[in-house]
C-alpha atoms as a PDB file:
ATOM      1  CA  UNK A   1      53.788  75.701  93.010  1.00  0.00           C
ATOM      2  CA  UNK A   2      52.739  74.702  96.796  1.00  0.00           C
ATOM      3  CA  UNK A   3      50.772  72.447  98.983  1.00  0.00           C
ATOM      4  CA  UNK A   4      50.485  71.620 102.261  1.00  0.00           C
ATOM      5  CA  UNK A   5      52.930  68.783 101.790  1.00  0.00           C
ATOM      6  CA  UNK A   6      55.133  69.422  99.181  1.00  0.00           C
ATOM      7  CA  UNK A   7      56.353  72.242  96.885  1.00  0.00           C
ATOM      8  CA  UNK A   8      58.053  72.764  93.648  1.00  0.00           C
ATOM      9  CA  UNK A   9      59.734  76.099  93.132  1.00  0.00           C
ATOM     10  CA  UNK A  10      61.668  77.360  89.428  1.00  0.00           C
ATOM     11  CA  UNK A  11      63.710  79.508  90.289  1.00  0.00           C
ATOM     12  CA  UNK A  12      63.773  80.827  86.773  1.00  0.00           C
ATOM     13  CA  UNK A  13      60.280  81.470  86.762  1.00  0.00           C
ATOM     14  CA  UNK A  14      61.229  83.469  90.229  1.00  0.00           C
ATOM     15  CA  UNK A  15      63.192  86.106  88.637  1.00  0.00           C
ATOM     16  CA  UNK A  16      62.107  89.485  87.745  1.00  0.00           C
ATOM     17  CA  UNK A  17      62.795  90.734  83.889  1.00  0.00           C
ATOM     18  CA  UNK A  18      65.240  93.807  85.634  1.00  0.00           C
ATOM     19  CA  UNK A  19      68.226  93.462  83.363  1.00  0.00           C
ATOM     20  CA  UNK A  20      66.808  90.248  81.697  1.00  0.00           C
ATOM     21  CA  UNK A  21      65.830  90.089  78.032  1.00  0.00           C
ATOM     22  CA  UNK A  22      62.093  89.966  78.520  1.00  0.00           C
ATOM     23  CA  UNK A  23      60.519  86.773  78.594  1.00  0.00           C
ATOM     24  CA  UNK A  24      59.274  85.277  75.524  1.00  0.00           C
ATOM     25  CA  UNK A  25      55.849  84.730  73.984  1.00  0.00           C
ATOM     26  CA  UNK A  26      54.784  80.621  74.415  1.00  0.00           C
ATOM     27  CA  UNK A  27      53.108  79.319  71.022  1.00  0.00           C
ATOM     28  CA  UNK A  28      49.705  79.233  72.515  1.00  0.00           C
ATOM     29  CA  UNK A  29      49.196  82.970  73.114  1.00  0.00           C
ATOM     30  CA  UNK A  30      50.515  83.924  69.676  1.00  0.00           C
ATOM     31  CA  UNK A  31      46.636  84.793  68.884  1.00  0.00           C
ATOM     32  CA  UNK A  32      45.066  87.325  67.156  1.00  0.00           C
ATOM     33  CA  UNK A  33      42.220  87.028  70.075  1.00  0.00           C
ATOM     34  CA  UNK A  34      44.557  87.685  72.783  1.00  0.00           C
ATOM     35  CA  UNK A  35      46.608  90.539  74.127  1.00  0.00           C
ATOM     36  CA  UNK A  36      48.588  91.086  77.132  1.00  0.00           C
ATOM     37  CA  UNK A  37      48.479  93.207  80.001  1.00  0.00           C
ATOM     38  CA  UNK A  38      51.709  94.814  81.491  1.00  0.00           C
ATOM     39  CA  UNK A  39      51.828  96.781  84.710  1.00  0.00           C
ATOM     40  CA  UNK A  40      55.167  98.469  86.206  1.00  0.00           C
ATOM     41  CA  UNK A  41      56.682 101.147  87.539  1.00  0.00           C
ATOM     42  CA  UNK A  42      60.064 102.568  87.455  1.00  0.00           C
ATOM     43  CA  UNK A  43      61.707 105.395  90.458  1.00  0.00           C
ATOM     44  CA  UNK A  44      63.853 107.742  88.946  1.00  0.00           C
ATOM     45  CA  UNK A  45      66.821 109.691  91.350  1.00  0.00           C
ATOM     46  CA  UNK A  46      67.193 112.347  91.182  1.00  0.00           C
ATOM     47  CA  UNK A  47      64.025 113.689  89.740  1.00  0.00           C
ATOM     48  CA  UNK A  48      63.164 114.824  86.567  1.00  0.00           C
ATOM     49  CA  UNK A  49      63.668 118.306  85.930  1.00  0.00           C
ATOM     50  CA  UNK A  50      60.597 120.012  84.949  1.00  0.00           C
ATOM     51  CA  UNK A  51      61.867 120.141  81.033  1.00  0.00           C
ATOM     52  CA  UNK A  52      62.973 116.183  81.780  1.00  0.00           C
ATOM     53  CA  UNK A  53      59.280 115.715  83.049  1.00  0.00           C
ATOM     54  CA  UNK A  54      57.887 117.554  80.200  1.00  0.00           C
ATOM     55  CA  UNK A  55      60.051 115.447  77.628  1.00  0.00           C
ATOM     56  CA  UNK A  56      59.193 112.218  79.645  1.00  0.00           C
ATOM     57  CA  UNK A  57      55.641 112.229  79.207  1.00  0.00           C
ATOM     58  CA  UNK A  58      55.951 113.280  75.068  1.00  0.00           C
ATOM     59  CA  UNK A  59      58.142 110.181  74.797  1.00  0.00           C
ATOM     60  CA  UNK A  60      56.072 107.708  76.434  1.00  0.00           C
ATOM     61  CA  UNK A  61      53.003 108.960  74.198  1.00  0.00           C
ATOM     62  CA  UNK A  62      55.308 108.695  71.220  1.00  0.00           C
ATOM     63  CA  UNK A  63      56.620 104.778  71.907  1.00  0.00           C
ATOM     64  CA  UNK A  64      53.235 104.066  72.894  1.00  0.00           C
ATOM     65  CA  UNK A  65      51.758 104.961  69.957  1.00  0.00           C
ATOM     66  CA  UNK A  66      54.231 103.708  67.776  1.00  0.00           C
ATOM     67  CA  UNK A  67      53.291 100.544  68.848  1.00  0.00           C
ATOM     68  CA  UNK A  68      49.697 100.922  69.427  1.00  0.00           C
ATOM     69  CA  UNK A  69      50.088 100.416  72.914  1.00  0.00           C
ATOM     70  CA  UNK A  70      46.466 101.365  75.268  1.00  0.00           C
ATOM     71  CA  UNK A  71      45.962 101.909  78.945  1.00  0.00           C
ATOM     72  CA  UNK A  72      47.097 104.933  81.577  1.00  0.00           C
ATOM     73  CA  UNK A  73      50.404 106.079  82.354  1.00  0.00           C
ATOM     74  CA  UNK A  74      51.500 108.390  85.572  1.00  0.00           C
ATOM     75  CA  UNK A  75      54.757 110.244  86.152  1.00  0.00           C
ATOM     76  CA  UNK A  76      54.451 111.857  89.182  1.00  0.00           C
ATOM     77  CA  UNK A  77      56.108 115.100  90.429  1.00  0.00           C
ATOM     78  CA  UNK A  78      57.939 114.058  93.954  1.00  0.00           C
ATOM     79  CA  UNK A  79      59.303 111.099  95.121  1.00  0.00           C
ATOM     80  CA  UNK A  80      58.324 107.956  97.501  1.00  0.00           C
ATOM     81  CA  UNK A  81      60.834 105.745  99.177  1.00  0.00           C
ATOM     82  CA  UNK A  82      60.190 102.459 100.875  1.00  0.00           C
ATOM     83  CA  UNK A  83      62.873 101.569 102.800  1.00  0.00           C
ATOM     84  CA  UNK A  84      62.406  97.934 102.616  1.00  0.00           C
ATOM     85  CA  UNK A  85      61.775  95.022 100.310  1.00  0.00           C
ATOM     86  CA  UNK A  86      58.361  95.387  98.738  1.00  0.00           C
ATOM     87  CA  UNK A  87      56.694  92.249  97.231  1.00  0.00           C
ATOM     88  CA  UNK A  88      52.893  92.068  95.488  1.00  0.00           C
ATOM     89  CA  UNK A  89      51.223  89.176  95.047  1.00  0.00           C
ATOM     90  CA  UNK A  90      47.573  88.994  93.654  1.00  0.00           C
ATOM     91  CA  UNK A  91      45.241  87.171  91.087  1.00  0.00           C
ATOM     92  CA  UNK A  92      46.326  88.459  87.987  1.00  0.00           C
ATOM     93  CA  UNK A  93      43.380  87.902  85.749  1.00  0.00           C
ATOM     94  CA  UNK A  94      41.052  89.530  89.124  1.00  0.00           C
ATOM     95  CA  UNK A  95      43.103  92.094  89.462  1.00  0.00           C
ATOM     96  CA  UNK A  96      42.768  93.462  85.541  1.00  0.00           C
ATOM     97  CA  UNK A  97      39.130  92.588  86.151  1.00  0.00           C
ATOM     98  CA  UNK A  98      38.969  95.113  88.671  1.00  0.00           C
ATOM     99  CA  UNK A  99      41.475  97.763  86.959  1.00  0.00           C
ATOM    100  CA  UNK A 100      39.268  97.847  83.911  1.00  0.00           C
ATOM    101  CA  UNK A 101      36.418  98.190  85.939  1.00  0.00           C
ATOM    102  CA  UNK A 102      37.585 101.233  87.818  1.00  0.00           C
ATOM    103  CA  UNK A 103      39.216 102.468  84.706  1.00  0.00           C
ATOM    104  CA  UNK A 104      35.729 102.888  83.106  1.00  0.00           C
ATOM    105  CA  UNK A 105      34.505 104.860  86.097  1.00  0.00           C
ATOM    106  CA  UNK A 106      37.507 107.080  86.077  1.00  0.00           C
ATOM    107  CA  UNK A 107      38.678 106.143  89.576  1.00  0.00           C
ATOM    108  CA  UNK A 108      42.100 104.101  88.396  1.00  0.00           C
ATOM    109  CA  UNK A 109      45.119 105.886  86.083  1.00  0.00           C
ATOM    110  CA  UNK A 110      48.280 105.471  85.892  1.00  0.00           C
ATOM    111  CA  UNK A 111      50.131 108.478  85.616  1.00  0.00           C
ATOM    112  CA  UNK A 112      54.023 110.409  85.119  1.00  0.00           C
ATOM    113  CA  UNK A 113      55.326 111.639  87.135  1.00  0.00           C
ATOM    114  CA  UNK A 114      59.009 113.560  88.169  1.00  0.00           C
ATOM    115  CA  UNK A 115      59.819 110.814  90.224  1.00  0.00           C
ATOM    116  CA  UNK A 116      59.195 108.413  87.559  1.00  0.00           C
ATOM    117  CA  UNK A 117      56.375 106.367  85.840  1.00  0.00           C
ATOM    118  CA  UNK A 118      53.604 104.050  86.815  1.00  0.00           C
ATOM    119  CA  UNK A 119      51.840 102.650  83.965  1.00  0.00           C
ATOM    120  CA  UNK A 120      48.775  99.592  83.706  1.00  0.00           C
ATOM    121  CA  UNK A 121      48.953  99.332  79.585  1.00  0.00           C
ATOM    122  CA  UNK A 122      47.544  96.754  76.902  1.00  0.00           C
ATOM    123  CA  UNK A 123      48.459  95.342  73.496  1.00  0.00           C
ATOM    124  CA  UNK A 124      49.652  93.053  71.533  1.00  0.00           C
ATOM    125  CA  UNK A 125      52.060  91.003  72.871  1.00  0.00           C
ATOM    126  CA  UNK A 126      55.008  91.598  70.396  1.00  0.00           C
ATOM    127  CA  UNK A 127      53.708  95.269  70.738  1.00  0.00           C
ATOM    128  CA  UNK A 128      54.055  95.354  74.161  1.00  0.00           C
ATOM    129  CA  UNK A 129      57.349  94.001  74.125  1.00  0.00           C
ATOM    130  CA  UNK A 130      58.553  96.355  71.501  1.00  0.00           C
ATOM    131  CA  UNK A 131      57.218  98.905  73.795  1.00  0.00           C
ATOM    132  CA  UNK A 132      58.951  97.756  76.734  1.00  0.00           C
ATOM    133  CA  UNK A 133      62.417  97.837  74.787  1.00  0.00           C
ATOM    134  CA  UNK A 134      61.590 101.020  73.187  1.00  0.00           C
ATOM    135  CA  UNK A 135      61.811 102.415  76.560  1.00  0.00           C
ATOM    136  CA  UNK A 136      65.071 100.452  77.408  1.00  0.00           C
ATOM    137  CA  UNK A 137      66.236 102.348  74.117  1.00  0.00           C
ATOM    138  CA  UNK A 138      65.535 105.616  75.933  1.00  0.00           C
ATOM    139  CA  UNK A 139      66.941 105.371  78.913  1.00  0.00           C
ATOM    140  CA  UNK A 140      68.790 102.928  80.704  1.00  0.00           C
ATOM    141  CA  UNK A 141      67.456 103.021  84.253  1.00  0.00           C
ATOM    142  CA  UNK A 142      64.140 100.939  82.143  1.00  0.00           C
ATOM    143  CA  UNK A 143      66.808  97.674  82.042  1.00  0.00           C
ATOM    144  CA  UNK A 144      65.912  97.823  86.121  1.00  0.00           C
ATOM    145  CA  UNK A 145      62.516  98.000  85.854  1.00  0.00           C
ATOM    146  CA  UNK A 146      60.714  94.626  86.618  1.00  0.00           C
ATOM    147  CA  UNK A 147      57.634  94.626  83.740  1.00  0.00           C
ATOM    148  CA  UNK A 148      55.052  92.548  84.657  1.00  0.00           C
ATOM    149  CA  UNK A 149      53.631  90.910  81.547  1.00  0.00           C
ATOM    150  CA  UNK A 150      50.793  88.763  81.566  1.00  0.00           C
ATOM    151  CA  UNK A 151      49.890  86.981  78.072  1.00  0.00           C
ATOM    152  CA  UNK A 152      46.277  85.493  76.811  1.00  0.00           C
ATOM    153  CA  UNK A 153      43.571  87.720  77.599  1.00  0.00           C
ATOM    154  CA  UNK A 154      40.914  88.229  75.782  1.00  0.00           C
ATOM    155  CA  UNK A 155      41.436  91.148  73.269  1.00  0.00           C
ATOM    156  CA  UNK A 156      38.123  92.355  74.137  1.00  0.00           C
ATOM    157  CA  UNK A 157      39.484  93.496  77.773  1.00  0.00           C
ATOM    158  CA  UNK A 158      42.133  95.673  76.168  1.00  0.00           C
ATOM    159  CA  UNK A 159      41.685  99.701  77.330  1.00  0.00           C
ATOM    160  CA  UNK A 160      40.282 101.902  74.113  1.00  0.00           C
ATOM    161  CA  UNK A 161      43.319 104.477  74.349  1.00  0.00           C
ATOM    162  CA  UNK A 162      46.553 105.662  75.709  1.00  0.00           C
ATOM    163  CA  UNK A 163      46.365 107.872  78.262  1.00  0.00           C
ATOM    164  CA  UNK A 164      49.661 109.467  80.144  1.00  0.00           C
ATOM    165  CA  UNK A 165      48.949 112.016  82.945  1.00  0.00           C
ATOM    166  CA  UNK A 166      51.333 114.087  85.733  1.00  0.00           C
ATOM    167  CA  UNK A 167      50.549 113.183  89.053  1.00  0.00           C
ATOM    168  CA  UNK A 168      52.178 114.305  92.749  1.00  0.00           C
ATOM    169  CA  UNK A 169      53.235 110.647  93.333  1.00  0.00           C
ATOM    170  CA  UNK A 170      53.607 107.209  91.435  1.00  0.00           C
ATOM    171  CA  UNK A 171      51.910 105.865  94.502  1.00  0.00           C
ATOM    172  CA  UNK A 172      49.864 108.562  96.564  1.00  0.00           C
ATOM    173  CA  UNK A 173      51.180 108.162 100.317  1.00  0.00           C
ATOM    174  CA  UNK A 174      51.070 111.396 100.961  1.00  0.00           C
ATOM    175  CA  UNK A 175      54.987 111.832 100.966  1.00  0.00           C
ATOM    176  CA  UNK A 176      55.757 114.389  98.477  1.00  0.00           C
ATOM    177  CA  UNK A 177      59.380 115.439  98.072  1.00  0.00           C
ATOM    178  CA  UNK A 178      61.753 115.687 101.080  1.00  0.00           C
ATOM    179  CA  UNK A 179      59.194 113.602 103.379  1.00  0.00           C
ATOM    180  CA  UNK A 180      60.480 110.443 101.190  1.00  0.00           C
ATOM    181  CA  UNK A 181      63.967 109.262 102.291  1.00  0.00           C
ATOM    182  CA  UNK A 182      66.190 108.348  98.896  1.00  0.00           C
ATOM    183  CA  UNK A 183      66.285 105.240  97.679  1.00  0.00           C
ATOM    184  CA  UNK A 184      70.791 105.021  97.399  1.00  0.00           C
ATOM    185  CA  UNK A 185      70.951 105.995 100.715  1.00  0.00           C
ATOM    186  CA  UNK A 186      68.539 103.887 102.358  1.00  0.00           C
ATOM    187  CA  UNK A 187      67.213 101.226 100.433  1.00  0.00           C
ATOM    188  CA  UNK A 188      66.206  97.827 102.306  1.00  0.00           C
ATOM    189  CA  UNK A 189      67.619  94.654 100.733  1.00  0.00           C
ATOM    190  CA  UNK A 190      65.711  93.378  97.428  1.00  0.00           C
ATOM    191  CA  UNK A 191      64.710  89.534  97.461  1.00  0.00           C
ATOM    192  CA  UNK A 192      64.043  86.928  94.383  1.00  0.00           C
ATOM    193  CA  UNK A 193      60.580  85.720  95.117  1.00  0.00           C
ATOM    194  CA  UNK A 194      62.583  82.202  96.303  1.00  0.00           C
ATOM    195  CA  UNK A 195      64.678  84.138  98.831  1.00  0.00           C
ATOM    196  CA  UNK A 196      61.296  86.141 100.150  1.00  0.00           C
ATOM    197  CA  UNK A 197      59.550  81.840 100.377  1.00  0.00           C
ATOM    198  CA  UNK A 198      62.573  81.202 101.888  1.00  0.00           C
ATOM    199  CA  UNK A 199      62.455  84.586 104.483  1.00  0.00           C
ATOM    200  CA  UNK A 200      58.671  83.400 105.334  1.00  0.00           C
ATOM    201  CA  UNK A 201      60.340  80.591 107.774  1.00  0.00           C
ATOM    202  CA  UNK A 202      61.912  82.917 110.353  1.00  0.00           C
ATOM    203  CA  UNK A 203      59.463  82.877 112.961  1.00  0.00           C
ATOM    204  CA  UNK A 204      61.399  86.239 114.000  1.00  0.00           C
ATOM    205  CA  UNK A 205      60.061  88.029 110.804  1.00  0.00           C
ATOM    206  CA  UNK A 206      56.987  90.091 110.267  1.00  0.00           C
ATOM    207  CA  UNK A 207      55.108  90.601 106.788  1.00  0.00           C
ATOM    208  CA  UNK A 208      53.453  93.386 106.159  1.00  0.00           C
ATOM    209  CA  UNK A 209      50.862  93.774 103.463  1.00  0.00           C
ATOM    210  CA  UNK A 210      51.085  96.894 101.827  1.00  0.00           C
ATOM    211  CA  UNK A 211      48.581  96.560  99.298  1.00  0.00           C
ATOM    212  CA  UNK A 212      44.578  98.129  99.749  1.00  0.00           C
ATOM    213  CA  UNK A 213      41.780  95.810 101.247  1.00  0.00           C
ATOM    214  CA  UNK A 214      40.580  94.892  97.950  1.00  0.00           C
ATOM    215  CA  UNK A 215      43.811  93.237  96.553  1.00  0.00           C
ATOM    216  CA  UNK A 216      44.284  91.830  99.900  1.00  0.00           C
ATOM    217  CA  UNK A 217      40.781  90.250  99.598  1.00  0.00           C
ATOM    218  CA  UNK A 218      41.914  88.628  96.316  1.00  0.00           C
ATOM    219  CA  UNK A 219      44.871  86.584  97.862  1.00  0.00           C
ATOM    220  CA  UNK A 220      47.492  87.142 100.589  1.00  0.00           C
ATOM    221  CA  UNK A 221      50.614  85.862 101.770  1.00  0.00           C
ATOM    222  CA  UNK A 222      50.352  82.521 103.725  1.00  0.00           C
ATOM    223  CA  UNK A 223      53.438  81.984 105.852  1.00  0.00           C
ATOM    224  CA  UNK A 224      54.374  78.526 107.225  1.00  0.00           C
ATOM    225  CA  UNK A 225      52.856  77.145 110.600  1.00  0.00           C
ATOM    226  CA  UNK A 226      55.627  78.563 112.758  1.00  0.00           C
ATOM    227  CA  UNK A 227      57.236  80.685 110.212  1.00  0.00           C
ATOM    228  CA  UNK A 228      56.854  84.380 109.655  1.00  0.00           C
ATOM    229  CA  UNK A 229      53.643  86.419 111.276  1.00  0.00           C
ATOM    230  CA  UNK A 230      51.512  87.744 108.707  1.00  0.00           C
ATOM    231  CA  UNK A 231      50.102  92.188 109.381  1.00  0.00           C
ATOM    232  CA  UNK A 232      47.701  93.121 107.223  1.00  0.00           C
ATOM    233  CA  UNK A 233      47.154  97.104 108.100  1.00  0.00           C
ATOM    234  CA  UNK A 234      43.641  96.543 106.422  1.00  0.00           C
ATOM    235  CA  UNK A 235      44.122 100.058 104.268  1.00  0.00           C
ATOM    236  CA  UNK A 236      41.460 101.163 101.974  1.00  0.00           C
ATOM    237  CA  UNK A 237      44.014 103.517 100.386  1.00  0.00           C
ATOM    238  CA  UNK A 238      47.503 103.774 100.108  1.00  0.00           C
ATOM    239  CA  UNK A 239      47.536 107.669 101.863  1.00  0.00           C
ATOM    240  CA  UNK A 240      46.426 105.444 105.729  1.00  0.00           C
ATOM    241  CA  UNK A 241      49.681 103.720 105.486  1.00  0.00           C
ATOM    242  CA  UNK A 242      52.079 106.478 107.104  1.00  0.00           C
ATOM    243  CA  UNK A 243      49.835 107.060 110.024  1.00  0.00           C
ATOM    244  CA  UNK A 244      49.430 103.159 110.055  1.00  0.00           C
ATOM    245  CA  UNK A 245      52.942 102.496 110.075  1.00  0.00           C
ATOM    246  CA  UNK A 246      54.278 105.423 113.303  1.00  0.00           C
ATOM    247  CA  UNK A 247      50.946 104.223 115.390  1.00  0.00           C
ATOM    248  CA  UNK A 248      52.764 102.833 118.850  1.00  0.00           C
ATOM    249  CA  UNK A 249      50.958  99.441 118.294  1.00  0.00           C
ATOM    250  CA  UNK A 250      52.561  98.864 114.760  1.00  0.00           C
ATOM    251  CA  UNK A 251      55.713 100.089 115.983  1.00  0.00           C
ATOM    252  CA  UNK A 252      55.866  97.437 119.278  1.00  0.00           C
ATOM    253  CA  UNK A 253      54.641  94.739 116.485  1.00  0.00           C
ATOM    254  CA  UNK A 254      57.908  95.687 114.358  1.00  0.00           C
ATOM    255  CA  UNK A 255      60.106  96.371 117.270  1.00  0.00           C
ATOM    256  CA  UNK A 256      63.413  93.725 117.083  1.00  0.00           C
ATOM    257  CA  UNK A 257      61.771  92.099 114.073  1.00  0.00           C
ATOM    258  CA  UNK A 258      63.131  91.504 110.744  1.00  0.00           C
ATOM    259  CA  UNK A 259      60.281  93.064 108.522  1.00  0.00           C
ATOM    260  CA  UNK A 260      59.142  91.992 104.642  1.00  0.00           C
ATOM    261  CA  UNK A 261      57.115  93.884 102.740  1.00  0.00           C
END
């Protein structure tokens, strides 16, 4: 919690649920009116074979429907790297909002893909918690993924089925298989949402919003008077960001900078 003159940070509450037990369900959303909404995706190196990929998408369906779980899944095919710390913050409630919206019009999905999966699902929230540790059960690299629950919405939001799909990428950049550099080798460093507040102060660091217009629009990052200079590339889809990001103006913007993402 912020303001202009004070601020109150848990650093608990800062902590992704990457090899954490997941975090538990407060009294007040154990409804039968409400469901929760989980979003999150999960790299996998090296890829998938195709038989992996195959399997992969048969046993997401299958723990998803053991547990009733709804939404739209992706495992992609190839593989995208960013090379440094990535960090989304938006309106959760506007954001499903718009998700369901563009759901019904057939213009969002998640999908599977051999690179991993990217999935926006609904249920209940012991369901979607069994489904999360169902794939934990499966394979271990899901104890790294950070799943994004939100609890309390309305059960009449919840999407009507399950829906897993193969896709190119999780997130379509446009940099299918040796065009993305791999994540051991050149990872940037990850920060706790604290340590990224904390990063905001450098007045020698550059942010750089990576998500579309639209989420942008919803909320964006407010560095400190002094601190860290906020770029928003203004992208209506994720594909404009490579050309974005080797322009010659971005690059002298970057150039000697310390750069969040």
């Amino acid at each position: 919690m912020t303001s202009a003159t004070s601020e109150m940070i848990i650093s608990d509450n800062a902590r992704p649920a990457c090899n954490r037990p997941l975090p538990p369900l407060k009294p007040e959303h154990k409804s039968d009116n409400s469901m929760t909404i989980l979003l999150f995706y999960q790299y996998i190196e090296p890829l998938w074979t195709k038989a992996e990929h195959k399997h992969a998408i048969k046993k997401v369906i299958e723990i998803g429907t053991q547990f009733k779980i709804t939404g739209r899944g992706r495992v992609g095919k190839c593989k995208l790297r960013f090379l440094i710390v990535v960090l989304y913050t938006y309106n959760m409630n506007m954001m499903f909002t718009y998700l369901v919206h563009k759901s019904n019009e057939q213009y969002y999905y998640d999908d599977t893909a051999r690179e991993g999966l990217n999935c926006t699902l609904t249920g209940r929230p012991e369901d979607i918690r069994a489904f999360c540790q169902g794939l934990r059960n499966w394979k271990s690299v899901f104890n790294e993924t950070d799943f994004k629950l939100t609890d309390g919405l309305p059960i009449s939001k919840m999407f009507k089925a399950l829906s897993i799909r193969k896709a190119n990428e999780l997130v379509a950049y446009g940099l299918a298989g040796d065009k993305a550099p791999s994540l051991k080798k050149f990872a940037g460093e990850h920060l706790e949402a604290d340590e990224y507040h904390d990063a905001m102060q450098d007045p020698e660091t550059v942010i750089i919003d990576v998500r579309n217009a639209y989420e942008s629009a919803i909320g964006a990052f407010k560095p400190p008077e002094g601190g860290a200079r906020l770029i928003d590339p203004k992208m209506r889809n994720s594909i404009e960001f490579p050309k974005w990001l080797n322009s010659d103006e971005t690059k002298k913007q970057l150039t000697g900078k310390k750069v969040l993402m």
